[in-house]
Protein backbone atom coordinates (compact mmCIF):
# COMPACT_ATOMS: atom_id res chain seq x y z
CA UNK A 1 116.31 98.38 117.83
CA UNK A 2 117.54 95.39 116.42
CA UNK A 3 116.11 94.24 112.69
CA UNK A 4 115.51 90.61 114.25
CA UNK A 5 113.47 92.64 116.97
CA UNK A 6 111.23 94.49 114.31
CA UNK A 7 108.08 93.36 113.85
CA UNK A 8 105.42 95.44 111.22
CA UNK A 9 102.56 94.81 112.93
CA UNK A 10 103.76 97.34 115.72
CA UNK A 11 103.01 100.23 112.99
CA UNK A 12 100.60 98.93 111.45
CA UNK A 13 98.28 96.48 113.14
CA UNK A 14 95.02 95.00 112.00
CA UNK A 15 92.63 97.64 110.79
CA UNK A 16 94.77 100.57 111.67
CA UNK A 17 93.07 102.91 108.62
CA UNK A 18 89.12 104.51 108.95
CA UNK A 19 87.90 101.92 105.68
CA UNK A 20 86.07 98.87 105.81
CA UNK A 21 87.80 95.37 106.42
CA UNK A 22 86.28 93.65 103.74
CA UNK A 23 86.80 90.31 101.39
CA UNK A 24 85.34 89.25 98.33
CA UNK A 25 83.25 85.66 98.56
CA UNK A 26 84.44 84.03 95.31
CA UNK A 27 88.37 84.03 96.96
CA UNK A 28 88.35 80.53 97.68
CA UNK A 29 87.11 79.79 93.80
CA UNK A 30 89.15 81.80 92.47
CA UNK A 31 92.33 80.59 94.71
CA UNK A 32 92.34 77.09 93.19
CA UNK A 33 91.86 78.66 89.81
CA UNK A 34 95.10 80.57 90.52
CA UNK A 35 96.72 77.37 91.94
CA UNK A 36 95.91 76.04 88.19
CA UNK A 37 97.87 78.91 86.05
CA UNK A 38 100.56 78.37 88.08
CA UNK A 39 100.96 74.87 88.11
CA UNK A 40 99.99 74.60 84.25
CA UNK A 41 100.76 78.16 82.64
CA UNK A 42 103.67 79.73 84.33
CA UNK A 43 106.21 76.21 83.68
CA UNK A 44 109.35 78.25 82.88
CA UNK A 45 108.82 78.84 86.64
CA UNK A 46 110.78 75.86 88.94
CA UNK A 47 108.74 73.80 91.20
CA UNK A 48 110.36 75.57 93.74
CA UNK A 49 109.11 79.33 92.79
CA UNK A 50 105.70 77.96 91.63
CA UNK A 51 105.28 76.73 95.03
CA UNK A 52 106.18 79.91 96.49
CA UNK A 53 103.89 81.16 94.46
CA UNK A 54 100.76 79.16 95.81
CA UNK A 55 101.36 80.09 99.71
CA UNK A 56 102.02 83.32 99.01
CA UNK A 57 98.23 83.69 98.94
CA UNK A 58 97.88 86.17 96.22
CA UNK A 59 94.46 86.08 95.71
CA UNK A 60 93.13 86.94 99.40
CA UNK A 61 95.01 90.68 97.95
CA UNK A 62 92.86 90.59 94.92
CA UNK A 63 89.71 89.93 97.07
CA UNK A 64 90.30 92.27 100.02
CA UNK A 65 90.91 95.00 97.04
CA UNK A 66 87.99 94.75 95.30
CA UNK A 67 85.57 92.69 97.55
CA UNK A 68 82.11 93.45 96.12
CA UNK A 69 82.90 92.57 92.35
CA UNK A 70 81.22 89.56 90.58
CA UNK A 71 82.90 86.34 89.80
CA UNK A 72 83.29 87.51 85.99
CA UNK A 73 84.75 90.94 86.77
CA UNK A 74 87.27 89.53 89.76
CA UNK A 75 88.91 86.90 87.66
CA UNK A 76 90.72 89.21 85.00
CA UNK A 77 91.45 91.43 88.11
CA UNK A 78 93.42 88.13 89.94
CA UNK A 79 94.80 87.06 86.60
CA UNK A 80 96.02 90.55 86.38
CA UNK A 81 97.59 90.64 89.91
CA UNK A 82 99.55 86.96 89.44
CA UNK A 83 100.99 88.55 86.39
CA UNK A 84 102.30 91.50 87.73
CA UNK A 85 103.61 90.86 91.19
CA UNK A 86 105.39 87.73 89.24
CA UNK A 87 106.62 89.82 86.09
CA UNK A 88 108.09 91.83 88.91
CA UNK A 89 109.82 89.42 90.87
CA UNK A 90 111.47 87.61 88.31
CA UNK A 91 112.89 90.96 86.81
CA UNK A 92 114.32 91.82 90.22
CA UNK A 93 118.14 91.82 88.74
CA UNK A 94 117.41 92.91 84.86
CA UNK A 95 118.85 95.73 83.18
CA UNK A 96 116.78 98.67 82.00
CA UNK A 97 118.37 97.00 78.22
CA UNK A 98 117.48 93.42 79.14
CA UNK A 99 113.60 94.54 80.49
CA UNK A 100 112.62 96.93 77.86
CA UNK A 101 111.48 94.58 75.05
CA UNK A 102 110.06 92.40 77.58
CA UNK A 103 108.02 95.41 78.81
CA UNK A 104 107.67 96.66 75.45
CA UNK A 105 106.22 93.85 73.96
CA UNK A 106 103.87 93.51 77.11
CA UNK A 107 102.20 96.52 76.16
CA UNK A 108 101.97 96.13 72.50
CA UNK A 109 99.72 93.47 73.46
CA UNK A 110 97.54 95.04 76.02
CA UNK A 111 97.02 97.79 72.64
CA UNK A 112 95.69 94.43 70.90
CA UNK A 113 98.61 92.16 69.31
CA UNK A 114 98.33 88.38 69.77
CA UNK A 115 101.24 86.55 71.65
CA UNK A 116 103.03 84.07 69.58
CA UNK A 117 102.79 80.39 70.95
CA UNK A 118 106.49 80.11 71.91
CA UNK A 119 106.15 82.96 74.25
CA UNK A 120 105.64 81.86 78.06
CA UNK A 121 102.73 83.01 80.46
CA UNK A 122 103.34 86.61 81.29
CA UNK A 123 102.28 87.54 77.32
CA UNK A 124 99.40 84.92 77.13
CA UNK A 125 98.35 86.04 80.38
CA UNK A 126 97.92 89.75 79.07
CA UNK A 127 96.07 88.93 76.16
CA UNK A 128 94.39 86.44 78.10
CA UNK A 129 93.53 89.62 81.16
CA UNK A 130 92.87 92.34 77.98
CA UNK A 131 89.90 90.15 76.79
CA UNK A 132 88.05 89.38 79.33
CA UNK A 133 88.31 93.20 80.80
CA UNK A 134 87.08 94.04 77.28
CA UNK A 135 84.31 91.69 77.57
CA UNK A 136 82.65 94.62 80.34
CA UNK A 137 84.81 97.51 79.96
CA UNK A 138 84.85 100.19 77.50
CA UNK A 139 87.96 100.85 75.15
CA UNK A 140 88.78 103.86 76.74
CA UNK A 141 89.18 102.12 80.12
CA UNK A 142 91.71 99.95 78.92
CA UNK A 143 93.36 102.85 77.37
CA UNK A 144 94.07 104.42 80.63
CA UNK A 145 94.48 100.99 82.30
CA UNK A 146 97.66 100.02 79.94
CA UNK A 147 98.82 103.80 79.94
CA UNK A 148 98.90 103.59 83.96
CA UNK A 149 101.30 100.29 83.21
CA UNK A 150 103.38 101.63 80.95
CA UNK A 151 104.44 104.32 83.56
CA UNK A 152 104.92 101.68 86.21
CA UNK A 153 107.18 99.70 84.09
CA UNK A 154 109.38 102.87 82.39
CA UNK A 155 109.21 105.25 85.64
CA UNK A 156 109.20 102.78 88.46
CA UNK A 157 110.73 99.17 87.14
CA UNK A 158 113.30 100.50 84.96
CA UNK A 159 113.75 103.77 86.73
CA UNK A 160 115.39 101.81 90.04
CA UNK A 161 116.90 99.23 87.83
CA UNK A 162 120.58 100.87 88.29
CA UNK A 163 120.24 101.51 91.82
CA UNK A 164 119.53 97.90 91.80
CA UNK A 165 122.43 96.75 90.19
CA UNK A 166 124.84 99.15 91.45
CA UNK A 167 123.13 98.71 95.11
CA UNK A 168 122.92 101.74 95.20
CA UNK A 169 120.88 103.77 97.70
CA UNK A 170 119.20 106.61 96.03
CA UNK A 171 118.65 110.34 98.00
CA UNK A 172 115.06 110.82 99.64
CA UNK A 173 114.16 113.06 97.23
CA UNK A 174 114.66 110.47 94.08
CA UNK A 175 113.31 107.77 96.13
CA UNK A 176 110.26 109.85 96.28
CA UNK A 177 109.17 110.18 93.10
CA UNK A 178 110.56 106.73 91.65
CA UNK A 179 108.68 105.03 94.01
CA UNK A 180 104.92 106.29 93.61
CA UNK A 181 106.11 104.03 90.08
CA UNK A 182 107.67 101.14 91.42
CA UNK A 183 105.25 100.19 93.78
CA UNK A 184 102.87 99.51 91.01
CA UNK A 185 99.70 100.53 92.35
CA UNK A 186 98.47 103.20 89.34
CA UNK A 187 96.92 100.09 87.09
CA UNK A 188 95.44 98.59 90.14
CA UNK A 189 93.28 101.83 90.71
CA UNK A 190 91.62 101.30 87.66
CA UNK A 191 90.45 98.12 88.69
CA UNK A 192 88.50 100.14 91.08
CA UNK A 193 86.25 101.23 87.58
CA UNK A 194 85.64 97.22 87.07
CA UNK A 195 84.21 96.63 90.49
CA UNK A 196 82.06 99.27 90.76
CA UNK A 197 80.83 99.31 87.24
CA UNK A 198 81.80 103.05 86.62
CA UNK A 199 84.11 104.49 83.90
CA UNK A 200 85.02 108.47 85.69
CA UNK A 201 84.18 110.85 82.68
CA UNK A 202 87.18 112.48 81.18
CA UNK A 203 86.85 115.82 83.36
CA UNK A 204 86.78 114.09 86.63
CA UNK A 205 89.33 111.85 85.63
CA UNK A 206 91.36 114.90 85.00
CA UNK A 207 90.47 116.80 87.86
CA UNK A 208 93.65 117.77 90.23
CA UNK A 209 91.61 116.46 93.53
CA UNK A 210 90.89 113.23 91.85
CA UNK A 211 94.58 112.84 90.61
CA UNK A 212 95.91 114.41 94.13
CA UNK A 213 93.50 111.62 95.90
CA UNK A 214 95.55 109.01 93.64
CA UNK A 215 98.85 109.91 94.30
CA UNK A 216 98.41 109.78 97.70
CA UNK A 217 97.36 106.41 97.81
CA UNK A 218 99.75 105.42 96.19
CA UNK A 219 102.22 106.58 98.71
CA UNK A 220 100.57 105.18 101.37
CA UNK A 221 100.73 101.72 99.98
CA UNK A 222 104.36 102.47 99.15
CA UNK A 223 105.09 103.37 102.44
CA UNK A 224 103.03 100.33 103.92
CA UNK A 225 104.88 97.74 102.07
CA UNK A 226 107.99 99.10 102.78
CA UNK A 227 107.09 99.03 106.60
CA UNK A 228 105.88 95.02 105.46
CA UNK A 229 108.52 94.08 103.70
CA UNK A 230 111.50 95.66 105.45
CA UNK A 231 112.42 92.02 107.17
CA UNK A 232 113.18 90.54 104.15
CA UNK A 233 114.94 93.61 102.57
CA UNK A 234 117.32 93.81 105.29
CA UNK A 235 118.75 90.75 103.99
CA UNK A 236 119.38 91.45 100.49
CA UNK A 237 121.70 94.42 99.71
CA UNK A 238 120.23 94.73 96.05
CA UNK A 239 116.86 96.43 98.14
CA UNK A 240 117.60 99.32 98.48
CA UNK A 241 114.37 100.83 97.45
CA UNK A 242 112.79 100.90 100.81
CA UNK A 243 111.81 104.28 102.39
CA UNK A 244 113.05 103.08 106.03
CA UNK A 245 116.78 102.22 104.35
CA UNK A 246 116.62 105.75 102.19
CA UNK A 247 115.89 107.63 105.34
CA UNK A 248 118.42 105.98 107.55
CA UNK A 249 121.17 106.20 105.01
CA UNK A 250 119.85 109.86 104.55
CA UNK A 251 119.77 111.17 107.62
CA UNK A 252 122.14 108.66 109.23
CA UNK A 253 119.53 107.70 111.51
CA UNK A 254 118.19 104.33 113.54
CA UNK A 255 116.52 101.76 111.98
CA UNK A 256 114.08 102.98 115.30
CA UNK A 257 114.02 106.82 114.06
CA UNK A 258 113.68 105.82 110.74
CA UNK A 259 110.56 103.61 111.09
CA UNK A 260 108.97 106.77 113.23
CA UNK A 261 109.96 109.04 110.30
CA UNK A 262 108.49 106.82 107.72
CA UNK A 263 105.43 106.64 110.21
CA UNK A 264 105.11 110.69 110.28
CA UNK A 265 105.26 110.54 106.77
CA UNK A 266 102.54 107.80 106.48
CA UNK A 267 100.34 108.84 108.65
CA UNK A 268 100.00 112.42 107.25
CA UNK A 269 99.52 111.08 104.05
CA UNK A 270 96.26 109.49 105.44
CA UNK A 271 95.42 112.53 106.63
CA UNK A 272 95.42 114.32 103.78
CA UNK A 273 93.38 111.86 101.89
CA UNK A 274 90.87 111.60 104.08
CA UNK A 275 90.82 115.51 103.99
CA UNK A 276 89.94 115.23 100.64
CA UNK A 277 87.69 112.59 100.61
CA UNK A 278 85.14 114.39 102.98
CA UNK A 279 85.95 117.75 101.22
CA UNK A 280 85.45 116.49 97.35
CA UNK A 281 84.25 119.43 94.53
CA UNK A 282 80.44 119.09 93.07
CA UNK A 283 80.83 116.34 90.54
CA UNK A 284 76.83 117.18 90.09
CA UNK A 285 74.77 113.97 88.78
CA UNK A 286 78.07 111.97 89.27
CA UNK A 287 78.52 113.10 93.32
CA UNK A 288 77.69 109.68 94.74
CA UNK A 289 79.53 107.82 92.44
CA UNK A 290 83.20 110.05 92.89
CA UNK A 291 82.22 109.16 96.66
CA UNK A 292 81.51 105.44 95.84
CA UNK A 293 84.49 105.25 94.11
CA UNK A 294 87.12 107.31 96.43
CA UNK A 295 85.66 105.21 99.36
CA UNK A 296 86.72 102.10 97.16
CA UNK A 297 90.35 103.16 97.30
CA UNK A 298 90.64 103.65 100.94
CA UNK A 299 89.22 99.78 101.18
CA UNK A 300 92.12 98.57 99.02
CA UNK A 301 94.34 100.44 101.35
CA UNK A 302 92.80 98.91 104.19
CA UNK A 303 92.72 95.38 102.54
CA UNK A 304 96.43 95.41 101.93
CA UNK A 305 97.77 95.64 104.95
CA UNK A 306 95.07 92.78 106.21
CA UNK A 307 96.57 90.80 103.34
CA UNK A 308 100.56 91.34 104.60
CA UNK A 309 99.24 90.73 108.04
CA UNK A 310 96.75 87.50 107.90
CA UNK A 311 97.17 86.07 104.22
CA UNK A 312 100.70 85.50 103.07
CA UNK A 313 103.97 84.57 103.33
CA UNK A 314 105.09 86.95 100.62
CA UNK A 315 107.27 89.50 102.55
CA UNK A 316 108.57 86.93 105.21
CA UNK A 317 112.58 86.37 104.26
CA UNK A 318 112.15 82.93 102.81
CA UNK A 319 108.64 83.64 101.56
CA UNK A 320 109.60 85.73 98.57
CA UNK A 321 110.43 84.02 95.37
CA UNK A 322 112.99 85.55 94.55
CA UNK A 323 114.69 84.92 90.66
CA UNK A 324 116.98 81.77 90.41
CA UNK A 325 119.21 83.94 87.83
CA UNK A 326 120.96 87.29 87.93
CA UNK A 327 121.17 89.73 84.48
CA UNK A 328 125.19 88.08 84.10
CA UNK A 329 124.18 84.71 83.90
């Protein structure tokens, strides 16, 4: 197979996973409202990246993830997701030394420092996302919330920052467990908690099937985007963080026995979860909720790959905005 012949939707078509197909009604609203912060808040941006921005569709993502919350509880949520899938973007060619005060400082004020004025959207944006989460969610929420950032930026960002740089292609077995940090999913989880209006208790928060249930979809999402985004990362020897390329270069296989290895490996992560969603412990008074909640995850999965597939222009080659610097300029 040729990479000009490959086309995602081969693996993964339209509705491919057992969860609803679903989309939350204020996306349209909430779209121009993103439009806005673009356009007015993220100006260190060019016209050229903000534009990118706008078709890239981001909040059909938001609304197919959590597509039964209220207008008040999915705007922080959208707010959240501009931020992050930007702040990511435009670090694409930092140094672990060059991103950790940005990061740093990022979290000091999710923990409740106020931005200065001088510093640009991605810090007034956090405060801005912080607040209005507090506004309906409990302290401890957004203590797990930031804590589940933190590890994306130092274990996933700044963990494949020198592979990055160096293009380097990592072995499977690093890949692995970077990536369940890079792709960035472990915040979004908890956003699960604001649609469904339902904080887990410490000791099913805790529990090994809820955390097993996590880490799994996180994989699967890892390995989905990587299926999505391959086209564009052929073209760009920096991205090299892309389970097809690891395996190849492992293995020294086909880009063709590659994508049906990364498919094995998808597809029995599904399995698994699923396993353990119809096979969950007695959570006693709390049983419908775990289920409510579990079931919740499997739609953002599902909603995902609708997004990459209907919604956006994101993980075409000339979709993604990527930085107008390097880390030597």
């Amino acid at each position: 197979m040729k990479p000009e012949n490959f086309n995602p939707r081969d693996y993964l078509p339209l509705n491919y996973y057992p969860w609803p197909n679903l989309i939350n009604p204020h996306v349209d609203k909430i779209g121009k409202e993103m439009d806005d912060w673009i356009d007015n808040d993220y100006t260190f941006l060019s016209e050229k990246l903000r534009g990118k921005y706008k078709r890239q569709k981001q909040h059909y993502c938001m609304a197919r993830m959590i597509p039964t919350a209220s207008y008040e509880r999915a705007v922080p949520c959208h707010r959240f997701i501009h931020f992050y899938d930007t702040l990511d973007d435009q670090m694409e060619f930092h140094t672990v030394e060059e991103s950790e005060p940005i990061l740093e400082r990022l979290i000091t004020i999710l923990k409740g420092a106020q931005p200065l004025t001088d510093e640009n959207a991605f810090f007034q944006h956090a405060a801005l996302f912080r607040d209005e989460f507090l506004a309906f969610m409990p302290e401890i929420w957004l203590e797990r919330f930031t804590e589940a950032l933190h590890r994306c930026f130092k274990y996933g960002i700044q963990a494949e920052a020198p592979y990055k740089g160096t293009s380097t292609i990592p072995r499977l077995a690093q890949y692995m467990v970077i990536r369940e940090y890079s792709v960035n999913m472990l915040p979004f989880f908890y956003l699960v908690d604001v649609e469904v209006n339902f904080v887990l208790p410490k000791f099913i928060e805790e529990h090994p099937i809820i955390q097993k249930l996590r880490t799994l979809a996180v994989r699967i999402i890892a390995w989905q985007n990587d299926i999505h985004s391959l086209p564009k990362e052929l073209l760009l020897d920096t991205e090299v963080f892309n389970l097809v390329i690891v395996l190849q270069h492992e293995y020294n296989l086909s880009l063709e026995a590659a994508l049906t290895e990364t498919m094995r490996i998808h597809d029995a992560d599904v399995a698994e979860f699923i396993i353990l969603q119809e096979n969950l412990p007695d959570f006693g008074i709390y049983q419908q909720q775990v289920q409510d909640y579990i079931k919740a995850i499997g739609i953002m999965i599902q909603g995902i790959n609708t997004f990459y597939i209907v919604d956006t222009s994101r993980y075409v080659p000339d979709g993604f905005a990527w930085p107008e610097r390097n880390s030597n300029e």
